[in-house]
N, C-alpha and C. Protein backbone atom coordinates (compact mmCIF):
# COMPACT_ATOMS: atom_id res chain seq x y z
N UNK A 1 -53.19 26.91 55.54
CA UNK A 1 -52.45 28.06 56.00
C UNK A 1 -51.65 28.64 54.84
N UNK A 2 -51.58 29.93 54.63
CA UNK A 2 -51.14 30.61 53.48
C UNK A 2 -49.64 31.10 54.24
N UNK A 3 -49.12 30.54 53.14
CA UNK A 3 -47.65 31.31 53.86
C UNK A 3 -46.81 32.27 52.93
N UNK A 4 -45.67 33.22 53.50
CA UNK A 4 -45.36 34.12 52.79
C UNK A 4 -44.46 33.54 51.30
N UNK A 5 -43.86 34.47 50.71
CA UNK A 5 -43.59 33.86 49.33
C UNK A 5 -42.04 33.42 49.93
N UNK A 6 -41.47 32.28 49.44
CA UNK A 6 -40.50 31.80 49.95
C UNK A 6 -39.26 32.14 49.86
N UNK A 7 -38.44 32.05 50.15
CA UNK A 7 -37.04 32.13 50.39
C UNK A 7 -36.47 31.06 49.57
N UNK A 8 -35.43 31.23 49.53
CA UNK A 8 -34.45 30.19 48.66
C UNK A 8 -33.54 30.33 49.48
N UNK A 9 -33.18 28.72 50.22
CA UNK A 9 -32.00 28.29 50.79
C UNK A 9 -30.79 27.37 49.73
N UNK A 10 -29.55 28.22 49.56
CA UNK A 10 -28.83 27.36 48.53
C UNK A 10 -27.80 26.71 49.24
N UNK A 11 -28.07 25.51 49.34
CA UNK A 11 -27.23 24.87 50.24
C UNK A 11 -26.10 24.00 48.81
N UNK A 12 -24.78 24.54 49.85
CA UNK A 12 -23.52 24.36 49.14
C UNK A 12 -22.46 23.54 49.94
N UNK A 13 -21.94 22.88 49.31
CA UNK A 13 -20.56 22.24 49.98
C UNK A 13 -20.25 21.07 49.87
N UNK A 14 -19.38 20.28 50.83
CA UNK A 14 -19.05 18.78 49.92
C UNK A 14 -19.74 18.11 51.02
N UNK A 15 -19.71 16.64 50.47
CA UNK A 15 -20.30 15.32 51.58
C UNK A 15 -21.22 14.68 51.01
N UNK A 16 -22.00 15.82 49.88
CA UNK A 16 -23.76 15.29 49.87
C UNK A 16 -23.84 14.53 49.04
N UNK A 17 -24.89 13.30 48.87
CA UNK A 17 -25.01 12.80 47.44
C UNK A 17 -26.25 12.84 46.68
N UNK A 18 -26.49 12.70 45.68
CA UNK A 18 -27.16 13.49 45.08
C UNK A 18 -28.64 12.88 45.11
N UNK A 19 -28.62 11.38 46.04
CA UNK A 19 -29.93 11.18 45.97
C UNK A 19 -30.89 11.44 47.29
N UNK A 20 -30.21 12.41 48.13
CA UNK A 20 -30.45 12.59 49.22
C UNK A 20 -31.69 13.76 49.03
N UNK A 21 -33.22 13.94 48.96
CA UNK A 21 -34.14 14.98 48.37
C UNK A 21 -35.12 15.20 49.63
N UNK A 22 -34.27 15.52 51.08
CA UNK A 22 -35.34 16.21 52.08
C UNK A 22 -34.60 16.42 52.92
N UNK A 23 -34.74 17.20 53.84
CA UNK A 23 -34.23 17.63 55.13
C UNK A 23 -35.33 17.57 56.27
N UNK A 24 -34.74 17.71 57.37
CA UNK A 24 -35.34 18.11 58.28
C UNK A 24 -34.39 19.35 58.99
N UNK A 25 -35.32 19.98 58.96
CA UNK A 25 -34.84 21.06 60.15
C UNK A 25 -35.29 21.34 61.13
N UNK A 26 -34.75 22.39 62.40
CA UNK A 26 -35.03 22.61 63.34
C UNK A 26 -34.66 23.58 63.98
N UNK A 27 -36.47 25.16 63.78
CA UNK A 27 -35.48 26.58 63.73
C UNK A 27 -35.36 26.55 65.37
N UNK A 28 -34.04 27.86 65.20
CA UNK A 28 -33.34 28.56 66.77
C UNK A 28 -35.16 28.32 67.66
N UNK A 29 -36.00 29.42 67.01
CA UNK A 29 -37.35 29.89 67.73
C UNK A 29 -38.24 29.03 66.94
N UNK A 30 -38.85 28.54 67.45
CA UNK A 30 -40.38 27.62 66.88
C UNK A 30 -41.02 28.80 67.33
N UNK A 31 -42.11 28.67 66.05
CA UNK A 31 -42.97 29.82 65.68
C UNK A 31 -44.40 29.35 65.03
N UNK A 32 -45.22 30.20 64.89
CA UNK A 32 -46.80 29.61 64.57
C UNK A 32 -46.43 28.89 63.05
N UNK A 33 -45.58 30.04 62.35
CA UNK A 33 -44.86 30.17 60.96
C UNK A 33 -44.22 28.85 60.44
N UNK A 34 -43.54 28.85 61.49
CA UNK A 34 -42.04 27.67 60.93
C UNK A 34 -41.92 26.54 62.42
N UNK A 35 -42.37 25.70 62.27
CA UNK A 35 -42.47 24.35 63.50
C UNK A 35 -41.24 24.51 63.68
N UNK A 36 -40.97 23.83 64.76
CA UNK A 36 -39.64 23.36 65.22
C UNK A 36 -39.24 22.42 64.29
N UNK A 37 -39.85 21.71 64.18
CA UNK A 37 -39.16 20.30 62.64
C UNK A 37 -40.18 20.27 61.72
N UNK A 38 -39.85 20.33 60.25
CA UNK A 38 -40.45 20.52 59.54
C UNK A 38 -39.94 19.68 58.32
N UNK A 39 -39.99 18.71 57.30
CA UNK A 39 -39.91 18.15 55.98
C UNK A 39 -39.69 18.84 55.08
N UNK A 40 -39.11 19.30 54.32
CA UNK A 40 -39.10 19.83 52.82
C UNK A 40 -38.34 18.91 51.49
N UNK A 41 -38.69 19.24 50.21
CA UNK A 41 -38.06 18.46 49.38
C UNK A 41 -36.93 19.82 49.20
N UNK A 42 -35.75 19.10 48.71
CA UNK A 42 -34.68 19.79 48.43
C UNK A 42 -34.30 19.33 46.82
N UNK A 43 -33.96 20.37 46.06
CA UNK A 43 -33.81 19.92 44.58
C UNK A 43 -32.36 20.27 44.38
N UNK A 44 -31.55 19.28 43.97
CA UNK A 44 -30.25 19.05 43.88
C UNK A 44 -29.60 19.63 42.68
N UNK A 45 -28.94 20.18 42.08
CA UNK A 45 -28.32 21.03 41.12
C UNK A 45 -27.45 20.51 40.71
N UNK A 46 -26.46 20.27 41.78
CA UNK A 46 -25.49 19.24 41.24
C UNK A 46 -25.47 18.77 42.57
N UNK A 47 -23.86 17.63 42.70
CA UNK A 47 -23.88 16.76 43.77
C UNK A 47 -23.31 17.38 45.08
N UNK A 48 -23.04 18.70 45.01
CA UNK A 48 -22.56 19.27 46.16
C UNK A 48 -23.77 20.28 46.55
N UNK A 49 -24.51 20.83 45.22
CA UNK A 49 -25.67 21.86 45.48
C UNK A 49 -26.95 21.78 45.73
N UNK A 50 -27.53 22.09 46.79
CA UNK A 50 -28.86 21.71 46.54
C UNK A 50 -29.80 23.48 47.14
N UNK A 51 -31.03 23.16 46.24
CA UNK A 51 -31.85 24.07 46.59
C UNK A 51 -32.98 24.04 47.38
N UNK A 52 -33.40 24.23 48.11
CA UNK A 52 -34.54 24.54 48.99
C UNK A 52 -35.47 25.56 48.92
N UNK A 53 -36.82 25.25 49.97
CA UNK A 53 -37.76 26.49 49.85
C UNK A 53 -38.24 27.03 51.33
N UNK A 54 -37.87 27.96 51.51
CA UNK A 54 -38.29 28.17 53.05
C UNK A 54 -39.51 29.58 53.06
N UNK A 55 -39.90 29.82 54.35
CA UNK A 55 -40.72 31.02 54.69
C UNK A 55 -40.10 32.43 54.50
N UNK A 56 -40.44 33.36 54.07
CA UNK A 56 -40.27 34.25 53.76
C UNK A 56 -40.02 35.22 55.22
N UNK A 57 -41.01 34.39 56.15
CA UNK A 57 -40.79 35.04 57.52
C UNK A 57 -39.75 34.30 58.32
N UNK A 58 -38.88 33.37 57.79
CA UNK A 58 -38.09 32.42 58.50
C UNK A 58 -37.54 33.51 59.73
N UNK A 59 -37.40 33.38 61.54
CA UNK A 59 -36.93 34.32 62.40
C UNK A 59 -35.31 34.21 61.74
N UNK A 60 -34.71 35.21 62.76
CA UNK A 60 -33.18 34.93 62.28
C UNK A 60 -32.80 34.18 63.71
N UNK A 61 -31.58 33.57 63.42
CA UNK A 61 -31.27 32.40 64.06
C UNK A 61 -30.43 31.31 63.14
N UNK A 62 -30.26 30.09 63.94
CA UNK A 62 -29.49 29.14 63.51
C UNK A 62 -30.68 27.93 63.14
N UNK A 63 -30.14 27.41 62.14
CA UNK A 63 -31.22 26.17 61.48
C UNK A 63 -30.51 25.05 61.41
N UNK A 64 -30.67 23.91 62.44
CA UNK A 64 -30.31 22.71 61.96
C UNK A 64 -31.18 22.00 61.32
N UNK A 65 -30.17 21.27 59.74
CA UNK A 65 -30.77 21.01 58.60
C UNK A 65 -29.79 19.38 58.71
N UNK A 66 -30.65 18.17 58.66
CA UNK A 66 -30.29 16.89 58.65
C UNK A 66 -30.78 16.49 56.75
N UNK A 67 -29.87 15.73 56.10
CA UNK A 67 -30.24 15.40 54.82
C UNK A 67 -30.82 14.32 54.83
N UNK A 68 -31.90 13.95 54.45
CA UNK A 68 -32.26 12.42 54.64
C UNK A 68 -32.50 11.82 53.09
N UNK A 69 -32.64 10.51 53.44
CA UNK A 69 -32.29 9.39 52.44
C UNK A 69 -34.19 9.17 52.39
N UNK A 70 -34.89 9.39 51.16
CA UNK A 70 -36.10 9.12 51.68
C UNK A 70 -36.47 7.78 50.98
N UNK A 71 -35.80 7.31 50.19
CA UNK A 71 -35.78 5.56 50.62
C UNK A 71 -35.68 4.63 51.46
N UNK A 72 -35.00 5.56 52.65
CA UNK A 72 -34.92 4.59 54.23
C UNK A 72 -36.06 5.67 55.10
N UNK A 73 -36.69 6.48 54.64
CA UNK A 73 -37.86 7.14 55.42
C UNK A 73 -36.76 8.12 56.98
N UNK A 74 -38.24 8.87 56.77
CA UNK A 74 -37.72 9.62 58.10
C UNK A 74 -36.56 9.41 59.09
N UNK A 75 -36.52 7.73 59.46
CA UNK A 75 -36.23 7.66 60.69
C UNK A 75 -34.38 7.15 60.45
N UNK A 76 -34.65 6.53 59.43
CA UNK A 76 -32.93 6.45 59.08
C UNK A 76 -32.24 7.58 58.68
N UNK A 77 -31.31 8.25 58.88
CA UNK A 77 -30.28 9.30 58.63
C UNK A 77 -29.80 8.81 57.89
N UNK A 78 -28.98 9.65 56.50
CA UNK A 78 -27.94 8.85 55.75
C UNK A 78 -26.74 9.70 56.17
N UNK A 79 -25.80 8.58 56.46
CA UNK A 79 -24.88 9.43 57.00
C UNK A 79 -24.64 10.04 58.52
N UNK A 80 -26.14 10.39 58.78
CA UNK A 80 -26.00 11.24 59.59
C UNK A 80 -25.67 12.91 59.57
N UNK A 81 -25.77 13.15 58.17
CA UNK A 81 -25.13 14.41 57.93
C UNK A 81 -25.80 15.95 58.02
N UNK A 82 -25.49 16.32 59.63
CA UNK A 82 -26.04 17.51 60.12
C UNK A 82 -24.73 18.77 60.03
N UNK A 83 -25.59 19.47 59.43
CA UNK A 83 -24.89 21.26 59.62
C UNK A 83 -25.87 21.94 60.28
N UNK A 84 -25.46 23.36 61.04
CA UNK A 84 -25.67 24.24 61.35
C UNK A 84 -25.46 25.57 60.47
N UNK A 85 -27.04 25.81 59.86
CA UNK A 85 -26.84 27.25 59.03
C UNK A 85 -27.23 28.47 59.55
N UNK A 86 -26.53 29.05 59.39
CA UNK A 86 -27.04 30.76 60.04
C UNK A 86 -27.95 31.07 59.16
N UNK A 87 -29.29 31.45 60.17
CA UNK A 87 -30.23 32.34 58.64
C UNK A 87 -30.14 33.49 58.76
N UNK A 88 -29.66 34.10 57.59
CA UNK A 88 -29.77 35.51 57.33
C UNK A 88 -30.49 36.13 55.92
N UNK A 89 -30.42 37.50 55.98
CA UNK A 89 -30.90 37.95 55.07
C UNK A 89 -30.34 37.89 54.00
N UNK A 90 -29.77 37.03 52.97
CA UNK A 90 -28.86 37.63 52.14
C UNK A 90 -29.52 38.29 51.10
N UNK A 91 -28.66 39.10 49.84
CA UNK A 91 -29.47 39.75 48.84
C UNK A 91 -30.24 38.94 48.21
N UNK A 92 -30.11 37.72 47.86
CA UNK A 92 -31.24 37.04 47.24
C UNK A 92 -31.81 35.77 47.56
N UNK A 93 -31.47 36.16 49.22
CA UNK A 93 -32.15 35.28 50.08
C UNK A 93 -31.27 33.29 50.38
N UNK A 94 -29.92 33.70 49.83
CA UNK A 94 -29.37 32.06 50.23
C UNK A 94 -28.13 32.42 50.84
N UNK A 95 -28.25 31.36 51.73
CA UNK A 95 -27.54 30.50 52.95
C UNK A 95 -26.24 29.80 52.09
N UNK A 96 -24.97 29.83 52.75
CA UNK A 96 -23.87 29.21 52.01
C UNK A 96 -23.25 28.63 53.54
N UNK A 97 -22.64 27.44 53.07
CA UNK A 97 -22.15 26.65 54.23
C UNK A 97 -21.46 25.54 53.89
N UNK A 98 -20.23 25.20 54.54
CA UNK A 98 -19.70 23.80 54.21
C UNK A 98 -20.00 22.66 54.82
N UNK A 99 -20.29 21.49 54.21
CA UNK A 99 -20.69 20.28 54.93
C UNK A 99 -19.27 19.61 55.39
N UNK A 100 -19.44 19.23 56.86
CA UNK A 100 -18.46 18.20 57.46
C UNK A 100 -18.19 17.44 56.34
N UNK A 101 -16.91 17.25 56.74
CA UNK A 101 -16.09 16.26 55.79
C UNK A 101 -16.00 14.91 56.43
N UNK A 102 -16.85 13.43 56.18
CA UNK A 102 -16.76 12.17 56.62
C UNK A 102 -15.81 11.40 55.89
């Protein structure tokens, strides 16, 4: 499946650590486009920043994004550390948000 050219999600804020390299998310609307849960690698910038790659057609809506530990695989959470991001259009396509403070 060919998908559109991606988006850049720049996910910002405190909590994260830096060896944390996937998410799962889970858009507002499941779509042919974008599953309801989906894997991505996330590339870390620094220890609060990380970058992502999403669909170009992502709907608008809310995206819950879980960070996972992929040394403990899918099923362990580290942390547990879920936000809620609004997707929008921004000018160059990234998402800004603060992570719960544990």
């Amino acid at each position: 499946m060919t998908r559109g050219v991606a988006s850049t999600l720049v996910v910002s804020g405190t909590g994260f650590l830096p060896e944390l390299t996937a998410f799962v998310g889970t858009a507002a609307r499941e779509t042919p486009e974008f599953p309801a849960t989906e894997v991505r690698p996330v590339e870390f910038v620094a220890s609060t920043r990380a970058v992502l790659h999403l669909p170009s057609n992502l709907p608008a809506g809310r995206l819950d994004v879980t960070l996972i530990n992929p040394d403990d695989g899918l099923a362990r959470l580290t942390r547990g550390l879920t936000v809620v991001v609004p997707v929008v259009k921004a000018p160059q396509g990234e998402v800004h948000f603060e992570a719960p403070n544990r």
